[in-house]
Protein backbone atom coordinates (compact mmCIF):
# COMPACT_ATOMS: atom_id res chain seq x y z
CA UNK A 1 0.06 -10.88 6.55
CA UNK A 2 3.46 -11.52 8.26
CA UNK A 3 5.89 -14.28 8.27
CA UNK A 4 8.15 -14.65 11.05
CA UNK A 5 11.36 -17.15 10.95
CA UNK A 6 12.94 -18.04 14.57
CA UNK A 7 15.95 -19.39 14.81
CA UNK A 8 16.82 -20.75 18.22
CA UNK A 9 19.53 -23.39 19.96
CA UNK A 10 18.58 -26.33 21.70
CA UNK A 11 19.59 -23.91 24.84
CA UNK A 12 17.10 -20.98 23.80
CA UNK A 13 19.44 -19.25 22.70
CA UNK A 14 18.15 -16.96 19.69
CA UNK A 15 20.21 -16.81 17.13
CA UNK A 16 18.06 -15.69 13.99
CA UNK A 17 14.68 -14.00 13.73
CA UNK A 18 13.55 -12.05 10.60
CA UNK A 19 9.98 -10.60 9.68
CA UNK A 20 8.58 -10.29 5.82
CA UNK A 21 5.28 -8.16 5.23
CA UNK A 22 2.88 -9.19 2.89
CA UNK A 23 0.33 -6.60 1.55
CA UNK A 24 -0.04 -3.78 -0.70
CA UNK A 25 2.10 -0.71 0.07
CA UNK A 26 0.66 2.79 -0.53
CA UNK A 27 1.40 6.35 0.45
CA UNK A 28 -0.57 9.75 -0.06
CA UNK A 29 2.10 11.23 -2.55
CA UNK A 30 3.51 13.70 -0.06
CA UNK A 31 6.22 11.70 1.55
CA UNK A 32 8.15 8.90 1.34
CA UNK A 33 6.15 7.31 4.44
CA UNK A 34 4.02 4.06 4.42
CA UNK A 35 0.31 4.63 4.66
CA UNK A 36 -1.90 2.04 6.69
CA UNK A 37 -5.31 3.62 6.56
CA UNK A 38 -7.74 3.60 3.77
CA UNK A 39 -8.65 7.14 4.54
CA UNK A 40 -5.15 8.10 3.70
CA UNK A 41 -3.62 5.99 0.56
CA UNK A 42 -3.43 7.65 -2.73
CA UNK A 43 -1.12 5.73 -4.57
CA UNK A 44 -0.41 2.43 -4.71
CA UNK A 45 3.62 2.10 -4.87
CA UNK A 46 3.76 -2.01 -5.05
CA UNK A 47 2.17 -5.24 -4.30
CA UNK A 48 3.74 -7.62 -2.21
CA UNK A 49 0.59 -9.57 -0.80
CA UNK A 50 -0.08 -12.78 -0.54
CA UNK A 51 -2.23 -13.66 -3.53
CA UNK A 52 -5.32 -16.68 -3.30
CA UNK A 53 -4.32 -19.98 -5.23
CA UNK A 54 -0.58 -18.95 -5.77
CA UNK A 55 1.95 -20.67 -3.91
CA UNK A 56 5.13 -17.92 -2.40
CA UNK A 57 8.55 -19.45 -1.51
CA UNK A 58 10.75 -17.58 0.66
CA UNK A 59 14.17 -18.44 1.41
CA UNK A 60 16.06 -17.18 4.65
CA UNK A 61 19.69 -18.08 4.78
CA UNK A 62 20.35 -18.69 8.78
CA UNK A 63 24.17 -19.60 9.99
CA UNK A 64 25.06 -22.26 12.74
CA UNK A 65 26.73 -20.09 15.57
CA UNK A 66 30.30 -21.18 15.29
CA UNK A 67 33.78 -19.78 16.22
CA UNK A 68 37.78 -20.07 14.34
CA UNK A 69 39.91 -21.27 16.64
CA UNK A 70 43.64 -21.95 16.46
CA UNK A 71 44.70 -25.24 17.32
CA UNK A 72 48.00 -25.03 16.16
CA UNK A 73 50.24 -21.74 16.07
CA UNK A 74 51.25 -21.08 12.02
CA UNK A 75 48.38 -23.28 11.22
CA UNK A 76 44.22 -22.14 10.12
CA UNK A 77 42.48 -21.49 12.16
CA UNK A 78 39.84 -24.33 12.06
CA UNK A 79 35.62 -23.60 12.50
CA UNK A 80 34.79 -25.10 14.87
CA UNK A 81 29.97 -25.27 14.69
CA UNK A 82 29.26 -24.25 18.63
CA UNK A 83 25.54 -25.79 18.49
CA UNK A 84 24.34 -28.67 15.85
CA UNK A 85 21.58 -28.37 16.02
CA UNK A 86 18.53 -25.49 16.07
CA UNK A 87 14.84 -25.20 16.48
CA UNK A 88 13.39 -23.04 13.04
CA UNK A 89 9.78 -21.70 13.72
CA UNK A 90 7.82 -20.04 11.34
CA UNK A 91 4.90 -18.18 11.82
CA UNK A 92 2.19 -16.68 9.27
CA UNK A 93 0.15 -14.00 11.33
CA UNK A 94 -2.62 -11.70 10.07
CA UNK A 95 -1.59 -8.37 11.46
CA UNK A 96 -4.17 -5.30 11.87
CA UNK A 97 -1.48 -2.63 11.70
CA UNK A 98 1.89 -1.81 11.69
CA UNK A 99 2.33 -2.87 15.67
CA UNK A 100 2.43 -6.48 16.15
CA UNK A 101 0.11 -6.01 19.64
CA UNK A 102 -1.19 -8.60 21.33
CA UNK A 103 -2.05 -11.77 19.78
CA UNK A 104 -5.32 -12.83 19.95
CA UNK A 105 -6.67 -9.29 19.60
CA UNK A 106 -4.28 -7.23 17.08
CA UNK A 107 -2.24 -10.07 15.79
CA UNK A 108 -4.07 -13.44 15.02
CA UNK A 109 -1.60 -16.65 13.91
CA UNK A 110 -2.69 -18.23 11.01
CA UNK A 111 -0.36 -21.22 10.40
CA UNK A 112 2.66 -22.03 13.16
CA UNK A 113 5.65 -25.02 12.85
CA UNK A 114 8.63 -25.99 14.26
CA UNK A 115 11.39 -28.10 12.72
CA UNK A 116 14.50 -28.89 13.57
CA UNK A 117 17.57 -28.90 11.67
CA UNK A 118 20.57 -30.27 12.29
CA UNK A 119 24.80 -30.35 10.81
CA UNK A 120 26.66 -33.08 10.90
């Protein structure tokens, strides 16, 4: 499983996106690498997947695009939020393998919402 966050301004502009994996994380005790197939895990490092009747809260820290400008010279420089406002989508996908691929076929979208947040 994979959440996706997306950040985005009432423009389109993108201004956050981050991924988090959920599943168990293996290798074959040779390397440092992830393993993906059955045929190859040996060891079981951690598990980070999403288990039934438990509830998971993540918590993504996303900043307003802003800019410090200098209204007066000797003064501080004041922040000044460019957008307001922003359109936060998550996105909970069952993923066959480490490629996202198309979805529908490699990549199926299991829960999807958009909110939008807003700064006074």
């Amino acid at each position: 499983m994979v959440l996706d966050v997306t950040a985005k301004t009432k423009d389109g502009k993108e201004i956050f996106k981050n991924s988090k994996i959920y599943m168990p994380q293996a290798t074959n005790c040779r390397g440092d690498e992830m393993k993906y197939g059955a045929q190859f895990k040996m060891g079981l490092i951690r598990d980070t997947s999403l288990q039934p009747l438990q509830t998971k809260v993540e918590q993504f820290e996303i900043t307003f695009p802003y800019e410090d400008v200098e209204k007066e010279v000797g003064k501080p420089k004041i922040r000044e939020i460019k957008a307001k406002e922003m359109d936060v989508t998550v996105e909970l996908r069952y993923q066959l393998d480490p490629a996202v691929g198309e979805i529908g076929k490699r990549s199926f979208i299991v829960y999807s919402t958009t909110k939008t947040v807003s700064v006074q």
